[in-house]
Protein backbone atom coordinates (compact mmCIF):
# COMPACT_ATOMS: atom_id res chain seq x y z
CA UNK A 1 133.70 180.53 78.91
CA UNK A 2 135.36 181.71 82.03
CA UNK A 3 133.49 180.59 85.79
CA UNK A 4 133.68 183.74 88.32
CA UNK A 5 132.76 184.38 91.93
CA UNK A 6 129.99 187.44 92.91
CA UNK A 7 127.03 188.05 91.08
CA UNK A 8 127.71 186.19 87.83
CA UNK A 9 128.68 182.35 87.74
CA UNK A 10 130.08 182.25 84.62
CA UNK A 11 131.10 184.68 81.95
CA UNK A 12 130.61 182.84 78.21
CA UNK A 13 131.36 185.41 74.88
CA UNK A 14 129.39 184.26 72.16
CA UNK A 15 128.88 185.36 68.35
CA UNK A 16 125.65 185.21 66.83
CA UNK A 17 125.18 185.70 63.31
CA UNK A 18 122.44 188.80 64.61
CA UNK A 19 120.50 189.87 67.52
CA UNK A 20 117.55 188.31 66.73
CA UNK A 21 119.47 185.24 66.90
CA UNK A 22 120.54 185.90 70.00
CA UNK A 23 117.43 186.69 71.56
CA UNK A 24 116.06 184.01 70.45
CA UNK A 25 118.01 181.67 72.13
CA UNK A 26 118.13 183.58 74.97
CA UNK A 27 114.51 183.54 75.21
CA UNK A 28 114.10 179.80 74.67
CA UNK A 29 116.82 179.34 77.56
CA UNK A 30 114.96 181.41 79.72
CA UNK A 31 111.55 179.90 79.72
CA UNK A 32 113.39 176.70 80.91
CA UNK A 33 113.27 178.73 83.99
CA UNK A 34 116.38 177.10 85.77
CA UNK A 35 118.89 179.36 83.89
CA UNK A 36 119.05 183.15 84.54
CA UNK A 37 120.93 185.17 81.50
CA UNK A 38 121.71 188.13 80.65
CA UNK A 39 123.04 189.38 77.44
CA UNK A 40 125.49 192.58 76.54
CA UNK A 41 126.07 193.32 72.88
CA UNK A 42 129.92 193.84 72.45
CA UNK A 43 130.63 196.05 69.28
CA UNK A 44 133.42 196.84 67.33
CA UNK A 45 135.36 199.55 66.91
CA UNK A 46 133.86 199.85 63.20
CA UNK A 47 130.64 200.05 64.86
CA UNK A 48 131.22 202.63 67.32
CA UNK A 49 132.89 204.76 64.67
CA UNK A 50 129.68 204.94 62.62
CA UNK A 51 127.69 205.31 65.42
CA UNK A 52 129.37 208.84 66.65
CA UNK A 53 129.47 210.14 62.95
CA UNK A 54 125.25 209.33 63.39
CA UNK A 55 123.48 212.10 63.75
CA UNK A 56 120.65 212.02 66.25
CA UNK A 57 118.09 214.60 67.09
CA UNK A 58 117.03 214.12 70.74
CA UNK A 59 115.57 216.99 73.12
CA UNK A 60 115.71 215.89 76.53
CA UNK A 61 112.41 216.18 78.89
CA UNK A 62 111.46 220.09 79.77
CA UNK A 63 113.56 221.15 77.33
């Protein structure tokens, strides 16, 4: 956990065993109301290497 000035307070890494996990504790903390979160999956470099060997159809709007 690291405290920071601007729009962040403090900066905490955390490792949940999935993202459902995750959001739900992120969900519980939020409907305390007094804490404002935000989450940002980190991934590996395993993970990124499978994801650009993915192959993904997409056609982008007016295409």
């Amino acid at each position: 956990m690291s405290f920071a000035f601007g729009r962040d307070d403090v900066v905490m890494i955390v490792d949940f065993p999935d993202s459902v996990s995750m959001a739900a504790v992120s969900l519980t903390v939020k409907a305390g109301g007094t804490v404002r979160t935000r989450a940002t999956p980190l991934l590996t470099v395993e993970e990124i290497d499978e994801a650009v060997r993915r192959e993904v159809i997409f056609r982008a709007a007016g295409a």
